[in-house]
C-alpha atoms as a PDB file:
ATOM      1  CA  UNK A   1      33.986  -0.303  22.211  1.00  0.00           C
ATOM      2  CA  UNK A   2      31.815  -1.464  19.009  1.00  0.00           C
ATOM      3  CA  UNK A   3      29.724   1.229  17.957  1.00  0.00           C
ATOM      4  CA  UNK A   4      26.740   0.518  15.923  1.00  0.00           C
ATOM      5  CA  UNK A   5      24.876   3.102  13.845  1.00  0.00           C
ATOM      6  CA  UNK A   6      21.822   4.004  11.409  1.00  0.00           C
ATOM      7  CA  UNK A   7      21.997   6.821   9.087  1.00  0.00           C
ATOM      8  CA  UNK A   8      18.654   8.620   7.391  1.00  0.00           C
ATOM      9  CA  UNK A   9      17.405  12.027   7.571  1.00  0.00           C
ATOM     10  CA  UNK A  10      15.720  12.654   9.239  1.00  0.00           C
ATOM     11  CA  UNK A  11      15.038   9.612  12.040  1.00  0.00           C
ATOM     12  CA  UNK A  12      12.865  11.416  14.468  1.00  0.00           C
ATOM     13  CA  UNK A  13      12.462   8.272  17.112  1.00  0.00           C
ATOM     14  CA  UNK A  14      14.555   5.741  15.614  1.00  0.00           C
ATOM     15  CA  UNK A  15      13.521   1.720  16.085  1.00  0.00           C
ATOM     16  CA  UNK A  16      17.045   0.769  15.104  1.00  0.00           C
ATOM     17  CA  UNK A  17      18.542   2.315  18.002  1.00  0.00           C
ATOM     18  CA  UNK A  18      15.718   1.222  20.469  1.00  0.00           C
ATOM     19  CA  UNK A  19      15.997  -2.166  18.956  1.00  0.00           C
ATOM     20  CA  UNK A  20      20.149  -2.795  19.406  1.00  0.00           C
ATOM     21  CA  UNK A  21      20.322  -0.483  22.926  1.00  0.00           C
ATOM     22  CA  UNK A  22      17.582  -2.846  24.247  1.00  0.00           C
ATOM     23  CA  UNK A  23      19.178  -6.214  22.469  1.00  0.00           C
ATOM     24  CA  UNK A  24      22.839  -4.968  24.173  1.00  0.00           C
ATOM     25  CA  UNK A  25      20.911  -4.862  27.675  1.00  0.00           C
ATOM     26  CA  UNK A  26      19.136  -8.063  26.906  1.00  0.00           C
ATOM     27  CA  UNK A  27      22.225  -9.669  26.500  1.00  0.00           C
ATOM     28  CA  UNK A  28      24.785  -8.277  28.509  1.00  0.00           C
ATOM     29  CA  UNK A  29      26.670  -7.033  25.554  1.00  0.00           C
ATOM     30  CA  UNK A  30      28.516  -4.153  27.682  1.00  0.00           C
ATOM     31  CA  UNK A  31      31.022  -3.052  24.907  1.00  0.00           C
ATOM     32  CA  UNK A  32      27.808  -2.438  22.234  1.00  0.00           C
ATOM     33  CA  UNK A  33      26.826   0.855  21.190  1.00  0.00           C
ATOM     34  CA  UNK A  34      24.218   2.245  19.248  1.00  0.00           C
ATOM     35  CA  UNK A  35      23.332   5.836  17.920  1.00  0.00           C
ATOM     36  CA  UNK A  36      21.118   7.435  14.781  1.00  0.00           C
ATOM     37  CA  UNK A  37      23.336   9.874  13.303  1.00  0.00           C
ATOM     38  CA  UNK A  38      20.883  11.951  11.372  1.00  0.00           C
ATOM     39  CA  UNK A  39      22.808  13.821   8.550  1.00  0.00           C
ATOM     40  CA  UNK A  40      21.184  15.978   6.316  1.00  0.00           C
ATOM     41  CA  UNK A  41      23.206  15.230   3.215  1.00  0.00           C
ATOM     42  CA  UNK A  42      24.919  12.156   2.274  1.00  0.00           C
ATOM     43  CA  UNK A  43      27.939  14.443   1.684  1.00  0.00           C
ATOM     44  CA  UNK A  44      28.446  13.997   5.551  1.00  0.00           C
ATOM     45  CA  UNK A  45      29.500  10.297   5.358  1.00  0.00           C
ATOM     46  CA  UNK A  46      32.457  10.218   4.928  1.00  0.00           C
ATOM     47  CA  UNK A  47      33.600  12.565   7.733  1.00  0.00           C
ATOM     48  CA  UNK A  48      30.763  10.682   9.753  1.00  0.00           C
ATOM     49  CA  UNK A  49      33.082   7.375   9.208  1.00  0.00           C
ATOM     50  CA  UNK A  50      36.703   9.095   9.755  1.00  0.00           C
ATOM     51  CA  UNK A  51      34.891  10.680  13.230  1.00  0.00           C
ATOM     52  CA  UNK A  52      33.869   7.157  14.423  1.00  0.00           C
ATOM     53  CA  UNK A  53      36.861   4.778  13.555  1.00  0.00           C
ATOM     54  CA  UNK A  54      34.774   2.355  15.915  1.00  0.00           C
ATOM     55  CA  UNK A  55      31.882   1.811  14.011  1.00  0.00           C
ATOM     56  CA  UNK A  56      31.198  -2.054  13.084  1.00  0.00           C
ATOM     57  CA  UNK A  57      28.165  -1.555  10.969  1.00  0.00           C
ATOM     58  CA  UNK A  58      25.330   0.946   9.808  1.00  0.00           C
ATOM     59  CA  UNK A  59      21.919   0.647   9.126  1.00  0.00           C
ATOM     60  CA  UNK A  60      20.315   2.675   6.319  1.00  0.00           C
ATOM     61  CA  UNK A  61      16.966   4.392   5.942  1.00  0.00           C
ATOM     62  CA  UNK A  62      15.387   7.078   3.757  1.00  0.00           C
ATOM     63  CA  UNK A  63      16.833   8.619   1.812  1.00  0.00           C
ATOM     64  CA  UNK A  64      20.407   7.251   1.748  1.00  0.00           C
ATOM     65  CA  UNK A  65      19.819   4.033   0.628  1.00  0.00           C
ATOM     66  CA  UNK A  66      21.128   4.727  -2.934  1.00  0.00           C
ATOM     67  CA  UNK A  67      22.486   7.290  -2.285  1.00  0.00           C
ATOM     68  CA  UNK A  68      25.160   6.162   0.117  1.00  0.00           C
ATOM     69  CA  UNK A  69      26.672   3.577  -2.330  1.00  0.00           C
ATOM     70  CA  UNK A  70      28.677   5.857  -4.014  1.00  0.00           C
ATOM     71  CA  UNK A  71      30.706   5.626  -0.839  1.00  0.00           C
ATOM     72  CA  UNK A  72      30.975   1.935  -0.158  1.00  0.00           C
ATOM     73  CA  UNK A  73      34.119  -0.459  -1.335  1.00  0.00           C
ATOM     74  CA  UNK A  74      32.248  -3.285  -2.134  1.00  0.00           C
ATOM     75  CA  UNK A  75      28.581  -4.594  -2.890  1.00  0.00           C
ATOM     76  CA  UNK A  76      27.203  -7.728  -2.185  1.00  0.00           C
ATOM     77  CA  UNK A  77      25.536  -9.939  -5.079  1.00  0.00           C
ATOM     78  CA  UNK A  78      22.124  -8.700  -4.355  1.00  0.00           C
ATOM     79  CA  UNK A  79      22.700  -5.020  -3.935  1.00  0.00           C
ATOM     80  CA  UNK A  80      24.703  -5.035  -7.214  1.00  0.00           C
ATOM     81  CA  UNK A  81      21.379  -6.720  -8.287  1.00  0.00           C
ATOM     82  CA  UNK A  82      19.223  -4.195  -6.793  1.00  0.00           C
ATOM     83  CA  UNK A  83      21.111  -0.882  -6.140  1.00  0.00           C
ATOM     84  CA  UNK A  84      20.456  -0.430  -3.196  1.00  0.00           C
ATOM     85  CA  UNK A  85      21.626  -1.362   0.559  1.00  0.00           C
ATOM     86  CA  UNK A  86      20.072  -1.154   4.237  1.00  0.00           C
ATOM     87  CA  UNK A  87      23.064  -2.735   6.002  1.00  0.00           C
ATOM     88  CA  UNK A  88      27.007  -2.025   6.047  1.00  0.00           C
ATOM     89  CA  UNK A  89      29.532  -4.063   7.278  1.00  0.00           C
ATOM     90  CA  UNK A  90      32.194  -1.937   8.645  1.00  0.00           C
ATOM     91  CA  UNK A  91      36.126  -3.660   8.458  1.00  0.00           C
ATOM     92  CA  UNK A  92      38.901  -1.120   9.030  1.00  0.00           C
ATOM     93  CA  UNK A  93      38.583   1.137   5.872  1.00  0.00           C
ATOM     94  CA  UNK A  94      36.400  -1.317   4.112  1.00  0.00           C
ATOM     95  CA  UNK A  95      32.605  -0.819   3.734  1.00  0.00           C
ATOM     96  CA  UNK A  96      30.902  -3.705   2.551  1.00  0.00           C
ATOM     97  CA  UNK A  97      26.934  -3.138   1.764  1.00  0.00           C
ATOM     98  CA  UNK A  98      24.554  -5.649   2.037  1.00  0.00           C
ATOM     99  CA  UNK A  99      20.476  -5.512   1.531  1.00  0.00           C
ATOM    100  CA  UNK A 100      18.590  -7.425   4.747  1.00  0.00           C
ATOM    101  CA  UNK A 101      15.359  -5.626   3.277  1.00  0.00           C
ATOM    102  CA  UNK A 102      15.356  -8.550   1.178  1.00  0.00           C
ATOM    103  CA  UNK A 103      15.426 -11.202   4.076  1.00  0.00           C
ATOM    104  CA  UNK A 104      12.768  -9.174   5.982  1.00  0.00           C
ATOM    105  CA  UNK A 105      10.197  -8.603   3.363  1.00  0.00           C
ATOM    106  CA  UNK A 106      10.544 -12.205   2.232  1.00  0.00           C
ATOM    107  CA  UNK A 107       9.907 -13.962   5.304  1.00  0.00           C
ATOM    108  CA  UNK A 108       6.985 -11.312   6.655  1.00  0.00           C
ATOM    109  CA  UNK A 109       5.394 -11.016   3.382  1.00  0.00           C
ATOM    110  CA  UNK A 110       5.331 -14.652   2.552  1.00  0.00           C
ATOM    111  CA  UNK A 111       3.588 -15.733   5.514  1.00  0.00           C
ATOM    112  CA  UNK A 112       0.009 -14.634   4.718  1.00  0.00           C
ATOM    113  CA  UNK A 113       0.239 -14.913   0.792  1.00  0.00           C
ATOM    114  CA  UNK A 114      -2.863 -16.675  -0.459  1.00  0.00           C
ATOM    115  CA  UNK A 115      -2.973 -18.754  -3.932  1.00  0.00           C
ATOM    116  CA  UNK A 116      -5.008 -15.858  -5.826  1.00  0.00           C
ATOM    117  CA  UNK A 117      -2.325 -13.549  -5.258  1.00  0.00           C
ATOM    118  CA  UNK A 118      -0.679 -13.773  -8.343  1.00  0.00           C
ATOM    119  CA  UNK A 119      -0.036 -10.140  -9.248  1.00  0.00           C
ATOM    120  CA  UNK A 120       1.080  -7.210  -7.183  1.00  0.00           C
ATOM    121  CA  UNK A 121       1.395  -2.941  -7.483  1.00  0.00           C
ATOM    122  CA  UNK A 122       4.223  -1.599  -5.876  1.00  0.00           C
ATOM    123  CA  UNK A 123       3.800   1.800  -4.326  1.00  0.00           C
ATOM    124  CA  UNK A 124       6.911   4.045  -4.187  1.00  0.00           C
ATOM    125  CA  UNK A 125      10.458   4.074  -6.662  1.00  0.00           C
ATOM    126  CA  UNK A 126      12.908   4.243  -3.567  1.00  0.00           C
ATOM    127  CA  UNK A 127      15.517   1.833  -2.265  1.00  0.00           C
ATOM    128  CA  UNK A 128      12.845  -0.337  -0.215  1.00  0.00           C
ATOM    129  CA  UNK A 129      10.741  -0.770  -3.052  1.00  0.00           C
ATOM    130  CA  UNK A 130      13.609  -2.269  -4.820  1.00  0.00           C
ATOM    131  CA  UNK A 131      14.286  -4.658  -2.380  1.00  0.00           C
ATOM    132  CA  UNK A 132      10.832  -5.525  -2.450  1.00  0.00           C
ATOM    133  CA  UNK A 133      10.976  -6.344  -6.586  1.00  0.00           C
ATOM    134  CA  UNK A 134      13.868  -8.600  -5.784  1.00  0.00           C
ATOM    135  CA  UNK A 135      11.921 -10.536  -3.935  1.00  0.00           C
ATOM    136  CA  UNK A 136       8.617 -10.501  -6.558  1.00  0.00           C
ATOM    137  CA  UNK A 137      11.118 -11.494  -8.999  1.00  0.00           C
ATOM    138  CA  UNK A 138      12.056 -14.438  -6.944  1.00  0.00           C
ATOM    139  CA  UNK A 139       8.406 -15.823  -6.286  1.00  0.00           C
ATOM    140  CA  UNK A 140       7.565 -14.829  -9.752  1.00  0.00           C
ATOM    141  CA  UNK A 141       4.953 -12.470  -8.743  1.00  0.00           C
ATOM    142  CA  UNK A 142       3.986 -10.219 -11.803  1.00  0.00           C
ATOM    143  CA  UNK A 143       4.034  -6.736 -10.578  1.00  0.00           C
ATOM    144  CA  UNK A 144       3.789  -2.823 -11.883  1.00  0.00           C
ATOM    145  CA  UNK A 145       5.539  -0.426 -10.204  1.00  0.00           C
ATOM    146  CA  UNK A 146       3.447   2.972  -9.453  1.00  0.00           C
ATOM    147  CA  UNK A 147       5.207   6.288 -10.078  1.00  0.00           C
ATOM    148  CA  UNK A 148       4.841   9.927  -9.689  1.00  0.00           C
ATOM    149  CA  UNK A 149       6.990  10.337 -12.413  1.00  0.00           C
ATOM    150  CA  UNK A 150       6.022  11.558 -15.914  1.00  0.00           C
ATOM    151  CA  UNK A 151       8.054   9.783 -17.680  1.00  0.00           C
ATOM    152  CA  UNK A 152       7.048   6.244 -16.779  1.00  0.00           C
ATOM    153  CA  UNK A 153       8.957   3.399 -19.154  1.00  0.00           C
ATOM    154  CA  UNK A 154       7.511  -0.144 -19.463  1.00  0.00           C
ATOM    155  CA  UNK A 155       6.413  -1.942 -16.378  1.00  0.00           C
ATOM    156  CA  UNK A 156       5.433   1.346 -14.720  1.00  0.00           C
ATOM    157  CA  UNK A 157       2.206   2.851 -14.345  1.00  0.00           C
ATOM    158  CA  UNK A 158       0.879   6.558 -12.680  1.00  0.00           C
ATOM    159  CA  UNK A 159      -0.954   6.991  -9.996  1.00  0.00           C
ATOM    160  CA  UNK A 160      -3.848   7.890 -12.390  1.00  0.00           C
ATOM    161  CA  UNK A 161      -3.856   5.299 -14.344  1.00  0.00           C
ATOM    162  CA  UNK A 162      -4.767   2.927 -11.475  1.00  0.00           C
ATOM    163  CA  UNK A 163      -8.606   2.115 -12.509  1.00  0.00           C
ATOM    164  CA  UNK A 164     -11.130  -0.613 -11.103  1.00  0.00           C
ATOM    165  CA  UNK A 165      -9.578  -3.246 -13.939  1.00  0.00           C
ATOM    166  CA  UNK A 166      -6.110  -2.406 -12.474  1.00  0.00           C
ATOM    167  CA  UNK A 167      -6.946  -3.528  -8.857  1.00  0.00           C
ATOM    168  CA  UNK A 168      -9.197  -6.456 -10.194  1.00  0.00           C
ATOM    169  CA  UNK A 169      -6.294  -7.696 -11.581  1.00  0.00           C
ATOM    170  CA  UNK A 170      -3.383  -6.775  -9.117  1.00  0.00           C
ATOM    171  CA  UNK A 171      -4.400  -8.035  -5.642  1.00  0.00           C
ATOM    172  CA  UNK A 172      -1.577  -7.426  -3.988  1.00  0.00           C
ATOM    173  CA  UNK A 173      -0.668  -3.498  -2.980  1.00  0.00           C
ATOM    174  CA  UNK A 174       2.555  -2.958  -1.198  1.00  0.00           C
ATOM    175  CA  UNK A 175       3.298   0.407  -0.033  1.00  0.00           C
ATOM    176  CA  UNK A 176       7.242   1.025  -0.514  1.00  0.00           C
ATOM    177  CA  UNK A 177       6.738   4.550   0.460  1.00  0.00           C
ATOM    178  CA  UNK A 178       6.762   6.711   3.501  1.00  0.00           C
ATOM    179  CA  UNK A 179       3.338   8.039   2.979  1.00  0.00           C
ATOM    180  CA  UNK A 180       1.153   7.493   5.934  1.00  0.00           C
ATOM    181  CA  UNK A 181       3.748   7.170   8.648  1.00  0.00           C
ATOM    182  CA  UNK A 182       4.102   9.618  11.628  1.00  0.00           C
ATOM    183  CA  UNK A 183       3.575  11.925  12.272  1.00  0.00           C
ATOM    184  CA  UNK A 184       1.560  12.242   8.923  1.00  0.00           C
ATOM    185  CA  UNK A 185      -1.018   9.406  10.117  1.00  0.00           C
ATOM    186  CA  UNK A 186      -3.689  11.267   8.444  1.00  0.00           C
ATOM    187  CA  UNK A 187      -1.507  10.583   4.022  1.00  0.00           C
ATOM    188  CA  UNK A 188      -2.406   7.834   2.877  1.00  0.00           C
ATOM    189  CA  UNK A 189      -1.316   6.374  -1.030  1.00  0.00           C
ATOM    190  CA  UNK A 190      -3.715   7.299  -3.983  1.00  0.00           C
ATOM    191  CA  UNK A 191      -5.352   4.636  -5.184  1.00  0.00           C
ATOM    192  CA  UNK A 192      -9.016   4.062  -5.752  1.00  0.00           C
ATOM    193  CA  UNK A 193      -9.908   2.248  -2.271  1.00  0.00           C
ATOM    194  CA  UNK A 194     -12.976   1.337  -3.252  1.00  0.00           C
ATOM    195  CA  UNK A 195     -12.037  -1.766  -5.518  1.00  0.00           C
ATOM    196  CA  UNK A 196     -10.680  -3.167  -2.757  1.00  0.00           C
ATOM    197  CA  UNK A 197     -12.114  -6.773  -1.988  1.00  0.00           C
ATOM    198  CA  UNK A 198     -11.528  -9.351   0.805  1.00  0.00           C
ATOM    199  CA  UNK A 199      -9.707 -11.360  -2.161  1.00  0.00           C
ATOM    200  CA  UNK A 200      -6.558  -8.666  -1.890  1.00  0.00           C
ATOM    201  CA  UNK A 201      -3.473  -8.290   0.335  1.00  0.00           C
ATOM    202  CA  UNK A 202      -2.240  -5.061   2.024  1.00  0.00           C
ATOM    203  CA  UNK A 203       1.068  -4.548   2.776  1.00  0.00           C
ATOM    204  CA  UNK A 204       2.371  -1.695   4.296  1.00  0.00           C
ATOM    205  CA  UNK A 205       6.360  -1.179   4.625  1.00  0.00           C
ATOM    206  CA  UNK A 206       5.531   1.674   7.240  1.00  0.00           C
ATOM    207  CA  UNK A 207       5.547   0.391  10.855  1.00  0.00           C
ATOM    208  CA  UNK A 208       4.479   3.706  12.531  1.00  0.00           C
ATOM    209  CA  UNK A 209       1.478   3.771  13.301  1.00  0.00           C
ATOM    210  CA  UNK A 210       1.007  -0.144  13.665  1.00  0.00           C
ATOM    211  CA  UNK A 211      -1.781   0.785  11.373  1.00  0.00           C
ATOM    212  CA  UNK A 212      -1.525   3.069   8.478  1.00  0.00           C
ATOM    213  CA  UNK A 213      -4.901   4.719   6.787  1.00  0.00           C
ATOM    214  CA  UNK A 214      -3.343   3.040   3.936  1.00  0.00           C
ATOM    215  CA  UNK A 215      -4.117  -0.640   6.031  1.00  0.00           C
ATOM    216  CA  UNK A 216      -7.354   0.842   7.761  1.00  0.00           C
ATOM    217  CA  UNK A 217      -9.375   1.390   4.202  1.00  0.00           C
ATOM    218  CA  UNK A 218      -8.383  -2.348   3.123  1.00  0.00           C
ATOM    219  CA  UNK A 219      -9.710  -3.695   6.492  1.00  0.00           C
ATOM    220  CA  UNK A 220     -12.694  -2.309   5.845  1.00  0.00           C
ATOM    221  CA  UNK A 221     -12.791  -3.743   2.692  1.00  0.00           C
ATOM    222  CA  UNK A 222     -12.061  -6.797   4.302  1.00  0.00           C
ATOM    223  CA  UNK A 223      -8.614  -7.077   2.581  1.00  0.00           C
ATOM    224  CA  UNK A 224      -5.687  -8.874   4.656  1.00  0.00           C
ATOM    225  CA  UNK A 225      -3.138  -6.479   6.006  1.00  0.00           C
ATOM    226  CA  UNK A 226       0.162  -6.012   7.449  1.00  0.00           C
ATOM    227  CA  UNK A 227       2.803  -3.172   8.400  1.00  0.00           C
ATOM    228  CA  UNK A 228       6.439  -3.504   8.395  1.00  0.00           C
ATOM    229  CA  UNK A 229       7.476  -3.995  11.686  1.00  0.00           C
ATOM    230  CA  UNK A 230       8.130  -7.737  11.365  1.00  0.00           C
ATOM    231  CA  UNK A 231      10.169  -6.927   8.455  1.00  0.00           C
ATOM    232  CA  UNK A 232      12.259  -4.314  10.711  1.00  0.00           C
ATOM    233  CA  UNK A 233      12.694  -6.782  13.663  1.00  0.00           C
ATOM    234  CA  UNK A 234      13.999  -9.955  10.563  1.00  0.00           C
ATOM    235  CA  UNK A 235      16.345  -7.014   9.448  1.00  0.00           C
ATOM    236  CA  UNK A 236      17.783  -5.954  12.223  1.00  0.00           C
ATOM    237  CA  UNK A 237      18.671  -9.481  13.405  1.00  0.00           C
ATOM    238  CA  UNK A 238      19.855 -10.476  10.072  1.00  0.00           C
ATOM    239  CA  UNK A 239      21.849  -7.310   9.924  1.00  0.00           C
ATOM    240  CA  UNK A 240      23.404  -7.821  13.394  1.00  0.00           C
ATOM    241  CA  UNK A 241      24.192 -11.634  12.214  1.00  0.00           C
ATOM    242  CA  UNK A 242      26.204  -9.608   9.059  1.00  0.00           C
ATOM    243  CA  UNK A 243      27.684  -7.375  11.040  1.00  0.00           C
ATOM    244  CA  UNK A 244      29.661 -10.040  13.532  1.00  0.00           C
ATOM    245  CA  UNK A 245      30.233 -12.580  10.667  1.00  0.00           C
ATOM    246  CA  UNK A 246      33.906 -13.482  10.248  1.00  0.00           C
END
């Protein structure tokens, strides 16, 4: 059997395991498994991995991302880069992380970027909004990264500190965060709304609901949106592609 897996805490209804069980039927893959394996501290990978000596490859969410390469035998370039993986390829008793957050956000987020958007915020300090900079970097798209933190260094800014000049100049906003998303539909990220203009781009990492409050205040600015879920389905793929590479 090749057993697939995701690890987060928690996962609630997971759309990795949705994804690969209906992919497995879809292609008459009959010795593919898939399971969320919700563990409440990272602590419990290691015992997760001795329990399931048949696992192939892992997907990881929030908050593990980090977290979980403490654990791994060896990095790819880009999560050495970034610090942070989503996908692990599983060999005997080596774990080999990779970042296919990187592949996903690319080719989603690309697709609907306009010339005036030459400058972006970036909502949220976790392993997804890394991934996310990575890619920034690589289009050289300027971009501040918006903390709670206190103790904000250069290139960061507060949530307070977001003014109408701020947005004027940053028309891009990507929420890296899990603000918003079910079953909190009713969060939505800080930021003064009402600078929003049809000249700025949405983009909302959060998949569930198909549209956050965070997307619904920049439609009605007449903004151009998106959610994550074409970034989910690139991952997935590219991780599966990982995952059965010689």
């Amino acid at each position: 059997m090749n057993l697939y897996g995701l690890i987060g805490y928690p996962l609630g209804h997971s759309f990795s395991k949705q994804y690969f069980t209906e992919k497995f039927d879809r292609e008459g893959l009959k010795d593919c498994y898939f399971e969320a394996f919700p563990i409440s501290s990272i602590d419990q990978f290691p015992a997760l991995i001795q329990q399931h000596t048949d696992l192939k490859g892992l997907s990881v969410t929030i908050p593990y991302k980090e977290q979980v390469l403490d654990f791994v035998t060896e990095l790819s370039d880009e999560v050495k880069f970034i610090g942070a993986t989503n996908s692990i390829k599983i060999i005997g008793k080596k774990l080999i992380a990779f970042n296919t957050d990187i592949i996903g956000f690319e080719q989603s987020f690309c697709k609907v970027l306009q010339q005036q958007h030459k400058k972006a915020l970036v909502l949220g300090t976790g392993g997804a909004a890394k991934a996310v900079q990575y890619v920034l970097k690589k289009l050289e798209i300027d971009f501040l990264v918006v903390t709670r933190n206190e103790n904000i260094k250069a290139g960061y800014i507060n949530y307070n500190m977001i003014d109408e000049q701020v947005m004027k100049e940053h028309l891009i906003i990507i929420n890296c965060s899990p603000v918003g998303m079910a079953p909190n539909e009713n969060a939505c990220p800080d930021i003064p709304y009402q600078f929003i203009t049809t000249n700025h781009y949405l983009y909302d990492l959060v998949y569930k609901p198909e549209k956050t409050l965070f997307l619904q205040q920049g439609e009605q600015k007449g903004a151009t949106i998106q959610n994550g879920y074409e970034m989910l389905l690139i991952q997935a793929e590219a991780s599966w592609k990982i995952w059965n590479s010689k």
